[in-house]
N, C-alpha and C. Protein backbone atom coordinates (compact mmCIF):
# COMPACT_ATOMS: atom_id res chain seq x y z
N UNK A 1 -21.25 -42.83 1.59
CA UNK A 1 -21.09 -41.38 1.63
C UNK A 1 -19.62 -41.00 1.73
N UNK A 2 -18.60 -41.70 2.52
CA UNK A 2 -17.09 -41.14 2.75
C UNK A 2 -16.65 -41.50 1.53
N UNK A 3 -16.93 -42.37 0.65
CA UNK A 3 -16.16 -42.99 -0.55
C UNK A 3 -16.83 -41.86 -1.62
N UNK A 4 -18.05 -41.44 -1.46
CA UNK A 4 -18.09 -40.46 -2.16
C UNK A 4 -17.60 -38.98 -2.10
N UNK A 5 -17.19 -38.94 -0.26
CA UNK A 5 -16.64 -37.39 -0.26
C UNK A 5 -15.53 -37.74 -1.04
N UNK A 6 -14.53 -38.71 -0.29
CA UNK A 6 -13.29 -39.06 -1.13
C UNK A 6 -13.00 -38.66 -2.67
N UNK A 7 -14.08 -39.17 -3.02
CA UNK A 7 -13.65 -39.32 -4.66
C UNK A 7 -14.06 -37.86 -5.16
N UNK A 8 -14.87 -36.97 -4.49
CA UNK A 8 -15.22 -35.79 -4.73
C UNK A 8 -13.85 -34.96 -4.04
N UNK A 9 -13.16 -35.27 -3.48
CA UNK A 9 -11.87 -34.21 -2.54
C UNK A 9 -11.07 -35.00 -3.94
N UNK A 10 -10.95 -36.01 -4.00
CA UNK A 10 -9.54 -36.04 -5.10
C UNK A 10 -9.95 -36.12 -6.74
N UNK A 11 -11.55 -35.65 -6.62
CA UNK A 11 -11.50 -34.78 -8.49
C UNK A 11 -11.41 -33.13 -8.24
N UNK A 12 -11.59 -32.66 -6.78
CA UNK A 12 -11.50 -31.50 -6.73
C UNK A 12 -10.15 -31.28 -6.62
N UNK A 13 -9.81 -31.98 -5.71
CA UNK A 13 -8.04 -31.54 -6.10
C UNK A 13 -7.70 -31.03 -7.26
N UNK A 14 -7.59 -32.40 -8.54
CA UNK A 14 -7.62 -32.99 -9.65
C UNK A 14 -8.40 -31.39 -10.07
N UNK A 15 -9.05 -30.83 -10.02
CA UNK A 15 -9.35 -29.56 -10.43
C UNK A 15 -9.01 -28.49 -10.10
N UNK A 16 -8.73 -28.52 -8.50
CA UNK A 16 -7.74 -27.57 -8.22
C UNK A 16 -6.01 -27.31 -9.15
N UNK A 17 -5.90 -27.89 -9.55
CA UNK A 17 -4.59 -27.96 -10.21
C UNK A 17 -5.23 -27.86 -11.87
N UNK A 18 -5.63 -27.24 -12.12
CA UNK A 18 -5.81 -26.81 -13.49
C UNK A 18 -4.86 -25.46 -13.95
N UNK A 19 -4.81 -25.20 -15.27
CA UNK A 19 -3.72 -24.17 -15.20
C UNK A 19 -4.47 -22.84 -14.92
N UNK A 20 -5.53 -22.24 -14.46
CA UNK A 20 -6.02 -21.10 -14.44
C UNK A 20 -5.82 -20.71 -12.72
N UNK A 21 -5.72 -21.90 -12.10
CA UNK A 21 -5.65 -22.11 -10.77
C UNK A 21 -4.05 -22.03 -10.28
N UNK A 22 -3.44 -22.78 -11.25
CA UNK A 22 -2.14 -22.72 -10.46
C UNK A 22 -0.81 -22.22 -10.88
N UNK A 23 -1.50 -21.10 -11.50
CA UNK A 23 -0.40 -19.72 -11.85
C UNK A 23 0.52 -19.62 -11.05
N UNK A 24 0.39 -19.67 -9.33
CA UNK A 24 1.48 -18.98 -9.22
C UNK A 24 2.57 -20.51 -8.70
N UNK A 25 1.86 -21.31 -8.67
CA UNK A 25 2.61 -22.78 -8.36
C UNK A 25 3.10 -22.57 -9.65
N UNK A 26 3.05 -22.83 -10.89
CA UNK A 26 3.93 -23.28 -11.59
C UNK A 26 4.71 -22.03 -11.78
N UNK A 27 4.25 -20.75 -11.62
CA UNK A 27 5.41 -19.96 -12.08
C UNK A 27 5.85 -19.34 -10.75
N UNK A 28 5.80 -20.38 -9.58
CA UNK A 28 6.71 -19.80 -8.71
C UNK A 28 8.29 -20.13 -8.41
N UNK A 29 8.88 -19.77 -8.00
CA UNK A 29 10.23 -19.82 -7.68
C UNK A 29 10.80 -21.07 -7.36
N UNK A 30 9.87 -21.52 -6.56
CA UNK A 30 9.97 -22.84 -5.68
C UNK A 30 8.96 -24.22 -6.67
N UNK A 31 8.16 -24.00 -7.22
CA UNK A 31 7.35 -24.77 -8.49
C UNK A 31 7.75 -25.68 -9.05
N UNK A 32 7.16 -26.40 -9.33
CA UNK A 32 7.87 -27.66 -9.76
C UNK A 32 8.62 -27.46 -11.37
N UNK A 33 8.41 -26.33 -11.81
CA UNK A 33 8.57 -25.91 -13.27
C UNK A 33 10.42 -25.42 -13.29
N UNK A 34 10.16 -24.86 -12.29
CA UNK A 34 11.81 -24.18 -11.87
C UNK A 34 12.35 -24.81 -11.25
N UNK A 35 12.12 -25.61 -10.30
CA UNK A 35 12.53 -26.72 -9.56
C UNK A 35 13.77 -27.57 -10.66
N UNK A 36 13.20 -28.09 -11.95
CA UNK A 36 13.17 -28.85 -12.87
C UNK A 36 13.97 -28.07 -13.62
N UNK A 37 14.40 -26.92 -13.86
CA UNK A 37 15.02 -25.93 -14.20
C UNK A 37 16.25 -26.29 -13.78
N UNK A 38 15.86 -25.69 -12.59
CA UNK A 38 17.14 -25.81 -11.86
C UNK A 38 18.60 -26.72 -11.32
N UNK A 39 17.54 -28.00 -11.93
CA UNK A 39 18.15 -29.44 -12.10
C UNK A 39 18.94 -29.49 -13.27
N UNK A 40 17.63 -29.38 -14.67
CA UNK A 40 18.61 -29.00 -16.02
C UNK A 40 19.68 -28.36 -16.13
N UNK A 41 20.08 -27.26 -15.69
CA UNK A 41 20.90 -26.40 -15.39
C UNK A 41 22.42 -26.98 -14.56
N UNK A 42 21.80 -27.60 -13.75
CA UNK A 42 22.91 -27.76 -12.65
C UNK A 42 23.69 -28.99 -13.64
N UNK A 43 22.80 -29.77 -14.10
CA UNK A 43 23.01 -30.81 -15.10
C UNK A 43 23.68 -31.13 -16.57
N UNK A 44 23.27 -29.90 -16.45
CA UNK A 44 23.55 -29.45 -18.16
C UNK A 44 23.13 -30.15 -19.51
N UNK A 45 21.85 -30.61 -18.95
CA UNK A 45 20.64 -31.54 -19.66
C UNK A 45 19.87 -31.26 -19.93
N UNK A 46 19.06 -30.76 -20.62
CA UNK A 46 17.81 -29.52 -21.03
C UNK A 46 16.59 -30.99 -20.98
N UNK A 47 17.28 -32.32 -21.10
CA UNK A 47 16.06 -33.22 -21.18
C UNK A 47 14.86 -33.31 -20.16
N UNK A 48 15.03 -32.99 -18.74
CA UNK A 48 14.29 -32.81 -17.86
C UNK A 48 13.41 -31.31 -17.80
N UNK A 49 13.46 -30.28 -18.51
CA UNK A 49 12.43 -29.24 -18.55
C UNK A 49 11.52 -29.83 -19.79
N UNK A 50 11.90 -30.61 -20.75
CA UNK A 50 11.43 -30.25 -21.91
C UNK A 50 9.81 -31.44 -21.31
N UNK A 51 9.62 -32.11 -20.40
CA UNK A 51 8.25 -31.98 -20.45
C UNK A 51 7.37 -31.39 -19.43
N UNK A 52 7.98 -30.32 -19.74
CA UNK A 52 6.90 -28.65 -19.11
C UNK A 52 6.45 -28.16 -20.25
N UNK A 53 6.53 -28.80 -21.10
CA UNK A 53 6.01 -27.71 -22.33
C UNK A 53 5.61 -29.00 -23.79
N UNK A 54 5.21 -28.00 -24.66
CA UNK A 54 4.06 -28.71 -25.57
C UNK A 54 5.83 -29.22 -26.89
N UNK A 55 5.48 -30.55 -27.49
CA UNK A 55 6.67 -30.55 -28.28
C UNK A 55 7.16 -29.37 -29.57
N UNK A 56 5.99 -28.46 -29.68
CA UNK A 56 6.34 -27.66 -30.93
C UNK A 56 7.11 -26.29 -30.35
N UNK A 57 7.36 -26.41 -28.77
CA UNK A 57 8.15 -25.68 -28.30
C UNK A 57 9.85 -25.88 -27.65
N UNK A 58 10.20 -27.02 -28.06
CA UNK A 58 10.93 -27.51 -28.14
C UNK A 58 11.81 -27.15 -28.58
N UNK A 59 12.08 -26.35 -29.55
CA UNK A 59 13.29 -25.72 -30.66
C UNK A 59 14.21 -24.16 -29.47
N UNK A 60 13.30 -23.53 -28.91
CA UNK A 60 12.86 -22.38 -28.63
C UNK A 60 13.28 -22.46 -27.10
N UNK A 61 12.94 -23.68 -26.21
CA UNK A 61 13.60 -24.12 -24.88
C UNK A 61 14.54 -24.30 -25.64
N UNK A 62 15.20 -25.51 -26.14
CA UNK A 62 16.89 -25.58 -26.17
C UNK A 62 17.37 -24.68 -26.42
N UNK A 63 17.02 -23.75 -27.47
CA UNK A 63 18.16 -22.57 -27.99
C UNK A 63 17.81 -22.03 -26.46
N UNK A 64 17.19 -21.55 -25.99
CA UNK A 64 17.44 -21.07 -24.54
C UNK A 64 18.48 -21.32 -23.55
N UNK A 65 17.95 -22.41 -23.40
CA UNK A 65 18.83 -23.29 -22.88
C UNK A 65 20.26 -23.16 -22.70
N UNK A 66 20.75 -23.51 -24.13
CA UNK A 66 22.00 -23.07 -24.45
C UNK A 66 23.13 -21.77 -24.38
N UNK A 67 21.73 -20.67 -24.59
CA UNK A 67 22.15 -19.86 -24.18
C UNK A 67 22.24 -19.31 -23.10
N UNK A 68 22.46 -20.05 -21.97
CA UNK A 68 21.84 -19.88 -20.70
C UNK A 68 23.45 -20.39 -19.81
N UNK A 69 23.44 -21.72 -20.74
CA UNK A 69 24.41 -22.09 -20.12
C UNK A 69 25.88 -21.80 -20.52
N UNK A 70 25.72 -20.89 -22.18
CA UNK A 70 27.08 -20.17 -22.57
C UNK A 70 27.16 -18.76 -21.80
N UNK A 71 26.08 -18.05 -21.24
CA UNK A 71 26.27 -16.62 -20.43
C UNK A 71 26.55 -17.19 -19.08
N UNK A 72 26.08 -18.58 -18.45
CA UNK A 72 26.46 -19.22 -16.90
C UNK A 72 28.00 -18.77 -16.64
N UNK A 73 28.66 -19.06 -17.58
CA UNK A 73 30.11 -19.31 -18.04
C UNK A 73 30.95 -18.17 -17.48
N UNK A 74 30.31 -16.95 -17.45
CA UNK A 74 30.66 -15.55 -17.89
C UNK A 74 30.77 -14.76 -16.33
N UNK A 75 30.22 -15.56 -15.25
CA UNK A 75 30.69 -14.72 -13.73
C UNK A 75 29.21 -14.78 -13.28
N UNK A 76 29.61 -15.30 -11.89
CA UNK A 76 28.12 -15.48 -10.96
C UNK A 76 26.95 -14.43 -11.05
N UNK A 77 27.30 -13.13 -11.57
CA UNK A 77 26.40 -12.04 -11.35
C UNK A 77 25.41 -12.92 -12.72
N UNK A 78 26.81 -13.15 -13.96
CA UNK A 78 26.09 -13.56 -15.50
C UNK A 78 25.31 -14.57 -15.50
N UNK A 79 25.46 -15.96 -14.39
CA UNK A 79 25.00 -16.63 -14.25
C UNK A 79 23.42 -16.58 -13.38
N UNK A 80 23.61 -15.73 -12.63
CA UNK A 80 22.13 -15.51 -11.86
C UNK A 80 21.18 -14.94 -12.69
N UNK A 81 21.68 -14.05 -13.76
CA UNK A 81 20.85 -13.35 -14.63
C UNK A 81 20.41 -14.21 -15.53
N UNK A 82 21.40 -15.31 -16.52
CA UNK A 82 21.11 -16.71 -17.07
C UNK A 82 19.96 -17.01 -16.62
N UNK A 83 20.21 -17.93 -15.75
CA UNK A 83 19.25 -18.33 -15.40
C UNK A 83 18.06 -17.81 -14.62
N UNK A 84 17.52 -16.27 -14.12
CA UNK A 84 16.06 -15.77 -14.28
C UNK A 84 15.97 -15.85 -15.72
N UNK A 85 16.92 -15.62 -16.82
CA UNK A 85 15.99 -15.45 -17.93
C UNK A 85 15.64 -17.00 -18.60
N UNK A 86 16.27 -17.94 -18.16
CA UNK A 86 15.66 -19.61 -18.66
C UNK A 86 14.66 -19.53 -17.70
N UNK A 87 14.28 -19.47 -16.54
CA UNK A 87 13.31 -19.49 -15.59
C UNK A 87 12.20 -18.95 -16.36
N UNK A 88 12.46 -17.84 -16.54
CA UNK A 88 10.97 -16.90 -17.17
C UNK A 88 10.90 -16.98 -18.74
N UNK A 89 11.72 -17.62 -19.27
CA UNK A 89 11.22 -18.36 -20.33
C UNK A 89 10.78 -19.35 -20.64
N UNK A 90 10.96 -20.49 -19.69
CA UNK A 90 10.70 -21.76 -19.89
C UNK A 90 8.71 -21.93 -18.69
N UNK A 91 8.77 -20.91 -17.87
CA UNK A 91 7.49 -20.38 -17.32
C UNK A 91 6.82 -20.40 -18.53
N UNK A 92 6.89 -18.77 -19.24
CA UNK A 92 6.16 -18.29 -20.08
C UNK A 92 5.62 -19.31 -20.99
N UNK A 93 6.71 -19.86 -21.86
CA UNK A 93 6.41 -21.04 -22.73
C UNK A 93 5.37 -22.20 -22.13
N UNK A 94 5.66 -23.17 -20.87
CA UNK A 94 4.98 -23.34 -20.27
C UNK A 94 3.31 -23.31 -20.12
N UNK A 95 3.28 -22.20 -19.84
CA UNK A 95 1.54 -21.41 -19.75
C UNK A 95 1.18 -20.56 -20.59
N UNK A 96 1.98 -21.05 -21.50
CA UNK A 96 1.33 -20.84 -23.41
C UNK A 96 0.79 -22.29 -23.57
N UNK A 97 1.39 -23.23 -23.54
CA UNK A 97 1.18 -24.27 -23.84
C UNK A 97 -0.22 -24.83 -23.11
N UNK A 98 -0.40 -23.95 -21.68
CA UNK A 98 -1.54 -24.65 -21.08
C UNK A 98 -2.82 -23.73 -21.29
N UNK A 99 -2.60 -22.46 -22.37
CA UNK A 99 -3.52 -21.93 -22.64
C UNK A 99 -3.58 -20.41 -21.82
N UNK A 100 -2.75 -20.68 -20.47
CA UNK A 100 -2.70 -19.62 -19.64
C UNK A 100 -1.67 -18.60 -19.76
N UNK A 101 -1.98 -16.90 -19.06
CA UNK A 101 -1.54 -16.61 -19.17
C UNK A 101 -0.08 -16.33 -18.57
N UNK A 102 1.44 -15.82 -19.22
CA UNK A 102 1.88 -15.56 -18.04
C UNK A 102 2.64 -14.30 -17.09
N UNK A 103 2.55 -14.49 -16.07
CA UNK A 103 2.47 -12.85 -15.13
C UNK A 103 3.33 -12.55 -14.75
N UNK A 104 4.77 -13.42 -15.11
CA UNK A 104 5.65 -13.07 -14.00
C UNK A 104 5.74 -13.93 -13.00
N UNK A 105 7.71 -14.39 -12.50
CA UNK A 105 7.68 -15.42 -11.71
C UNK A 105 7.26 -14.75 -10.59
N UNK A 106 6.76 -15.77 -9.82
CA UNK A 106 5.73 -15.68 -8.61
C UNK A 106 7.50 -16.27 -7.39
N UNK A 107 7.11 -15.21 -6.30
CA UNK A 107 8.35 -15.78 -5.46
C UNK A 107 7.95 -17.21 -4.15
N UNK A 108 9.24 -17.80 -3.93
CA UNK A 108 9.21 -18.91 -3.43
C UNK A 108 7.71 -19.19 -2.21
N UNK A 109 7.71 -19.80 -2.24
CA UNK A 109 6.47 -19.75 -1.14
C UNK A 109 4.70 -19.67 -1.19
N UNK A 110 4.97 -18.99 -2.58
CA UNK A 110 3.62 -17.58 -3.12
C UNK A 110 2.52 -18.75 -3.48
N UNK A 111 2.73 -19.83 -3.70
CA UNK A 111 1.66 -21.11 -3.65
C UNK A 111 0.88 -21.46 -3.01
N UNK A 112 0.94 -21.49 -1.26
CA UNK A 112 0.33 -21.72 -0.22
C UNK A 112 0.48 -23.06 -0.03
N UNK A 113 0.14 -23.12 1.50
CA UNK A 113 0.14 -25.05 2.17
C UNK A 113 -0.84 -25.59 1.00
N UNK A 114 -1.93 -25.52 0.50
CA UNK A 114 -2.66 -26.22 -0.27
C UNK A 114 -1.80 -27.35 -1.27
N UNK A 115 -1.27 -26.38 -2.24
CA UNK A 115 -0.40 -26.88 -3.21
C UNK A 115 1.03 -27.27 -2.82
N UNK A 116 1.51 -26.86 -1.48
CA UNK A 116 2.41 -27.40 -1.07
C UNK A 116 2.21 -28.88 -0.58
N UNK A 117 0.95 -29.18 0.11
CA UNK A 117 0.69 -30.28 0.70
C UNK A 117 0.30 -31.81 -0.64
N UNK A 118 -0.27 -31.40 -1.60
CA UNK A 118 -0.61 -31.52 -2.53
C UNK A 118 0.88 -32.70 -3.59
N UNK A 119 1.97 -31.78 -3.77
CA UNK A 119 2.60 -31.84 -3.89
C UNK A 119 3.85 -32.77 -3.13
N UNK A 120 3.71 -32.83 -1.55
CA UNK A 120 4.17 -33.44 -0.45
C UNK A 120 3.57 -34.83 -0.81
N UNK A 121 2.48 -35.11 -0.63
CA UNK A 121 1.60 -36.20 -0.39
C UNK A 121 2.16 -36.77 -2.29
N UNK A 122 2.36 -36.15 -3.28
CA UNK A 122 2.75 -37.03 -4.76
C UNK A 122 4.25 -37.24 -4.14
N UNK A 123 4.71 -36.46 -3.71
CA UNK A 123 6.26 -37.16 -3.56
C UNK A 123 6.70 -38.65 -2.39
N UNK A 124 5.52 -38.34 -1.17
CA UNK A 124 5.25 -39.32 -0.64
C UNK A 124 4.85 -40.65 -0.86
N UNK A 125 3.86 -40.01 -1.39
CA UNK A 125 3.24 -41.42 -2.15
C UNK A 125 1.91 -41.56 -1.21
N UNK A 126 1.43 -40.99 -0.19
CA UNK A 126 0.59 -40.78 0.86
C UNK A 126 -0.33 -39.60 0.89
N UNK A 127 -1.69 -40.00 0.69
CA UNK A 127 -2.78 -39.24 0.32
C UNK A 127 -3.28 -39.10 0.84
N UNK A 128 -3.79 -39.88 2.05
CA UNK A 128 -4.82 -39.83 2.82
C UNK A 128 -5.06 -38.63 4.42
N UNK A 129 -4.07 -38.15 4.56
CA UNK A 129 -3.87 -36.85 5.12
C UNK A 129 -4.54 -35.59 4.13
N UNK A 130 -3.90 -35.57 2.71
CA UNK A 130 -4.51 -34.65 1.90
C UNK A 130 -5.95 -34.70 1.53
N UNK A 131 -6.26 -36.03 1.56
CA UNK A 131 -7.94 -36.10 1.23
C UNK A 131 -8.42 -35.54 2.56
N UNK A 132 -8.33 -36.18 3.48
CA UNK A 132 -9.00 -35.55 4.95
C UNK A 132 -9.19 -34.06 5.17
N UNK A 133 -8.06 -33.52 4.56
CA UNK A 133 -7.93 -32.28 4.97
C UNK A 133 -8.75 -31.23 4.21
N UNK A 134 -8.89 -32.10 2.68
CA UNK A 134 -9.23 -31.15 1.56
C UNK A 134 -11.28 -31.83 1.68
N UNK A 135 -11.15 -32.69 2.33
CA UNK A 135 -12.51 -33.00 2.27
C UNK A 135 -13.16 -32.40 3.44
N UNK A 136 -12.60 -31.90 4.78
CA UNK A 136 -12.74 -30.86 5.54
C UNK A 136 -13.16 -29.77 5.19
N UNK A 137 -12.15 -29.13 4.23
CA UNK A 137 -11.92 -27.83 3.88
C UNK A 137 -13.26 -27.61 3.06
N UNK A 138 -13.66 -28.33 2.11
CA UNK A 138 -14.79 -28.47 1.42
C UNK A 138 -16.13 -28.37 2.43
N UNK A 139 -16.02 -29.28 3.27
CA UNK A 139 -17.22 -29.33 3.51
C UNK A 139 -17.69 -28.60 4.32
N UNK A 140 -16.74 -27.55 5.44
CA UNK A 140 -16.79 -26.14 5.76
C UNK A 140 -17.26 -25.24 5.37
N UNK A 141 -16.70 -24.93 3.66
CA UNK A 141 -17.09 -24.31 2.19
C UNK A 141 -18.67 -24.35 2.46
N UNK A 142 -19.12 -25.63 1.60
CA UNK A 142 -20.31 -25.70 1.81
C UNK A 142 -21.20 -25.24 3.08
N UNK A 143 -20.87 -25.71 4.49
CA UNK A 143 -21.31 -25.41 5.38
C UNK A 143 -22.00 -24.15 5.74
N UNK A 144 -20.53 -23.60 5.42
CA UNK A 144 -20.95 -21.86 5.48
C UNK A 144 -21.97 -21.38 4.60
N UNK A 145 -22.03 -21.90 3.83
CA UNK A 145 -23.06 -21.03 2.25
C UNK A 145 -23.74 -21.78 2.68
N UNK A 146 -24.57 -23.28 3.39
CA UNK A 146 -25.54 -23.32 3.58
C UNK A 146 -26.22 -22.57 4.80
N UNK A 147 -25.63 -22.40 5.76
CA UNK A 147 -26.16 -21.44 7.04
C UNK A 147 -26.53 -20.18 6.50
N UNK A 148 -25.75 -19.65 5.47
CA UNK A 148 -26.07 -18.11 5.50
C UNK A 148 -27.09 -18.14 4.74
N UNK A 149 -26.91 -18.87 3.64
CA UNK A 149 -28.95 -19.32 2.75
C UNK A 149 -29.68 -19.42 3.21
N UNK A 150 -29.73 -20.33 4.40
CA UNK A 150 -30.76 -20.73 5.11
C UNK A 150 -31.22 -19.97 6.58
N UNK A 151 -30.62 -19.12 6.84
CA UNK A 151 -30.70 -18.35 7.81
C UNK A 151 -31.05 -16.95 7.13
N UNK A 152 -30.24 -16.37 5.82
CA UNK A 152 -31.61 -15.72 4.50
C UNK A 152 -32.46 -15.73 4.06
N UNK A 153 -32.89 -17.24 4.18
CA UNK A 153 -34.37 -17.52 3.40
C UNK A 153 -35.00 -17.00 4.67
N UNK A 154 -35.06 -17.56 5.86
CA UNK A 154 -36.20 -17.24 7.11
C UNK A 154 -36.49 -15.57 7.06
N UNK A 155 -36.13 -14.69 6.27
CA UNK A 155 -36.06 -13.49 6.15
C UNK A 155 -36.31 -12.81 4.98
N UNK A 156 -36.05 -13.62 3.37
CA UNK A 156 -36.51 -13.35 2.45
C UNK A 156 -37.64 -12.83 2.06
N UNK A 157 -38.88 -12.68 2.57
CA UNK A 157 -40.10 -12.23 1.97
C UNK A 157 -40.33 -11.23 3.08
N UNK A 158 -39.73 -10.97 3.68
CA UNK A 158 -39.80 -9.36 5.01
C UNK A 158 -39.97 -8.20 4.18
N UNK A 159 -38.67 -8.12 3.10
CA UNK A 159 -38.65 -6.80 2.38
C UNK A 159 -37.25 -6.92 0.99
N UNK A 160 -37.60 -6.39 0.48
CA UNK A 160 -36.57 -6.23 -0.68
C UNK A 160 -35.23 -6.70 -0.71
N UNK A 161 -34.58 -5.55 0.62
CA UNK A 161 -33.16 -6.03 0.65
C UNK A 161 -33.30 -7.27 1.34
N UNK A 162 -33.69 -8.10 2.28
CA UNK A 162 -33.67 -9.15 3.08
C UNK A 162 -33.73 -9.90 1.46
N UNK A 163 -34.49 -9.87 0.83
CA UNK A 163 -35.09 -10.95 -0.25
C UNK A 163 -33.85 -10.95 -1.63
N UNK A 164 -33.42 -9.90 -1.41
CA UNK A 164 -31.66 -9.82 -1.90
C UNK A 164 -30.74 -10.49 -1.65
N UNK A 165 -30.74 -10.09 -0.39
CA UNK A 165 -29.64 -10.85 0.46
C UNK A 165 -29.79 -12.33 0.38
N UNK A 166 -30.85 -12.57 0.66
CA UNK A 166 -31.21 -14.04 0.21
C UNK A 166 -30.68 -14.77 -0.83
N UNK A 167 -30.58 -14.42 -2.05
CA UNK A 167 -30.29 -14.27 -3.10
C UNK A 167 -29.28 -14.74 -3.41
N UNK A 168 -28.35 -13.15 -2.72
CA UNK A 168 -27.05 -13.54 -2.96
C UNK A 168 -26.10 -14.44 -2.35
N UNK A 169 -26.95 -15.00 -1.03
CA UNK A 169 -26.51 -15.93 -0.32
C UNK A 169 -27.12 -17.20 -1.13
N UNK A 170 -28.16 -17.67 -1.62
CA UNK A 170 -28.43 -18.50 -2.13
C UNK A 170 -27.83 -18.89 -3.43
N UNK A 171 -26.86 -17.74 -4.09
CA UNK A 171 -26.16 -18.49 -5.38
C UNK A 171 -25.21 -18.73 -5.17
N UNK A 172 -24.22 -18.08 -3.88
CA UNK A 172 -23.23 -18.52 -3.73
C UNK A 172 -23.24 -19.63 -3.18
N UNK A 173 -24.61 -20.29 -2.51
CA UNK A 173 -24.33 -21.45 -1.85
C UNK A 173 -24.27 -22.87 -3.17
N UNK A 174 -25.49 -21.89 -4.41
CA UNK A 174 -25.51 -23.45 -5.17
C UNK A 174 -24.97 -23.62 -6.17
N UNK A 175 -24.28 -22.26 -6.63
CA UNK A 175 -22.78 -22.09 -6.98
C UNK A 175 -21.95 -22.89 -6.91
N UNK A 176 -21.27 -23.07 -5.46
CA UNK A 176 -20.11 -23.63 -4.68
C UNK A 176 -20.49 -25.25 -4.78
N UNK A 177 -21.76 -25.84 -4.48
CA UNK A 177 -22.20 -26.70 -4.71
C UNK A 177 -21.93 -27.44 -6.41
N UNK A 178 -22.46 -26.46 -7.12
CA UNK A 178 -22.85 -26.86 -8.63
C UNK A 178 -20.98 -26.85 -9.29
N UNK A 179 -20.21 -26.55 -8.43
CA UNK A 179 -19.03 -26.62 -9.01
C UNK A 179 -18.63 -27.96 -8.14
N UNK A 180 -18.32 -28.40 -6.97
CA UNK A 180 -18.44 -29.64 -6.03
C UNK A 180 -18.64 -30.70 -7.41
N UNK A 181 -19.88 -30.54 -7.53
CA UNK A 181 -20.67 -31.39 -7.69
C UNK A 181 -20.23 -32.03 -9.42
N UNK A 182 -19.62 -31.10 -10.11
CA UNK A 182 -19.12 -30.87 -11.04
C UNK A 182 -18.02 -31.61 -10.71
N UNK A 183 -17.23 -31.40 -10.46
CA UNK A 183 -15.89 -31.92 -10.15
C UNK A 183 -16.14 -33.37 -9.67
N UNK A 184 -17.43 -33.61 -9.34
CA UNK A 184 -17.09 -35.57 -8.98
C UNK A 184 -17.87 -36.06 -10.31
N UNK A 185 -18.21 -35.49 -11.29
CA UNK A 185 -18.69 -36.27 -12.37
C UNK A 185 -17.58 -36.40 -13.35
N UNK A 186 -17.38 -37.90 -13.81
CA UNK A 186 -16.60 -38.59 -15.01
C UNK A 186 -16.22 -37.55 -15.94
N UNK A 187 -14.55 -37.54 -16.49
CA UNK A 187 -14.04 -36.76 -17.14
C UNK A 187 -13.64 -37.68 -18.04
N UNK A 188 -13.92 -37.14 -19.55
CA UNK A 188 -13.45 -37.61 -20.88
C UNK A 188 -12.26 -37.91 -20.41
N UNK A 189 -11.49 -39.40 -20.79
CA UNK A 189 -9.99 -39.18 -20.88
C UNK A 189 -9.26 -38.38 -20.97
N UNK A 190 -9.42 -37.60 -22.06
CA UNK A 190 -8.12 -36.50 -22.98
C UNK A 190 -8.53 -35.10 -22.06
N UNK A 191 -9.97 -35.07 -21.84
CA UNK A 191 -9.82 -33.51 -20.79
C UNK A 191 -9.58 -33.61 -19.25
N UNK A 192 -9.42 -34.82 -18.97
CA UNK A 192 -8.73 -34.80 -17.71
C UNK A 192 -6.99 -34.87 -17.29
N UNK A 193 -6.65 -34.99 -18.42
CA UNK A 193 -4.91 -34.76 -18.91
C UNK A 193 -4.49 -33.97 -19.23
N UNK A 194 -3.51 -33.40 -18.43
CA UNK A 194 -2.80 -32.19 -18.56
C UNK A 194 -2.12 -31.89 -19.92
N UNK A 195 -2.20 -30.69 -20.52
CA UNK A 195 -2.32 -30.58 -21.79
C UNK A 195 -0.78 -30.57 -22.30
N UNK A 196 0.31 -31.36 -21.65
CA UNK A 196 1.27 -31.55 -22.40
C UNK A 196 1.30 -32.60 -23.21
């Protein structure tokens, strides 16, 4: 059973980090997208953004790029402006490439401990704090939607709204479940890889 929460906390992760989910991680300030930016930049190497993005966008980052680092040139105000506009271009491009849309950089922080921890534990190299925590967090999830189902059903056939309520407690519980449950079954190679 723990080897199966396990492997169910790190395909949910592994799903938590899809691009519909982690809008504002990648297009936040602090993100590993700008992060990587910000390196290129300091560097004056465009080779480290270019795999944030799909290769047919490639033409479109460098000329950016470049022009980013001929307005840098031009006085700190020119340079801060530079670079929001490589930031929110190399975003945008980005979450074109992953299908998603994009909203605007998200400011430092705007990610939450989730994806911060997430992120901690790949740079570490140390997971097993993040599984614990996220296999917790889950099974709370569940917890809750099963009490309130099941403490609905004992009430369901009283009257209409009770038998509602029921209801709506009962899809959110097998809902939350039917997505769980989803997330620990075998992923095709190619759709479990991030679409760069």
């Amino acid at each position: 059973m723990k080897n199966k929460l396990l492997l169910i906390a790190g395909l949910t992760l592994a799903g938590i980090i899809t691009p519909a989910s982690v809008r504002a991680h990648c297009d936040s300030l602090d993100g590993p997208v700008v992060q990587t930016a910000r390196l290129a930049l300091d560097q004056a190497d465009v080779t480290p953004v270019l795999k944030w993005i799909q290769a047919g966008d490639e033409a479109a980052i460098r000329a950016a790029f470049s022009q980013t680092l001929e307005v840098r040139q031009l006085s700190p105000a020119a340079a801060d402006l530079a670079d929001r506009y490589f930031f929110e271009t190399l975003v945008r491009i980005h979450r074109a490439g992953e299908g998603a849309p994009y909203t605007g950089l998200k400011p430092a922080g705007s990610a939450g401990p989730a994806l911060a921890a997430a992120d901690q534990a790949l740079a570490t190299g140390e997971i097993d704090d993040l599984t614990h925590e996220l296999v917790q967090h889950l099974t709370d999830g569940l917890t809750q939607r099963f009490t309130r189902a099941h403490a609905a059903k004992a009430h369901a056939d009283h009257h209409v709204a009770a038998g509602r309520a029921y209801v709506a407690a009962y899809v959110d519980y097998i809902h939350y479940f039917e997505r769980l449950h989803a997330m620990g079954e075998p992923a095709a190679p190619h759709a479990a890889a991030h679409a760069h």
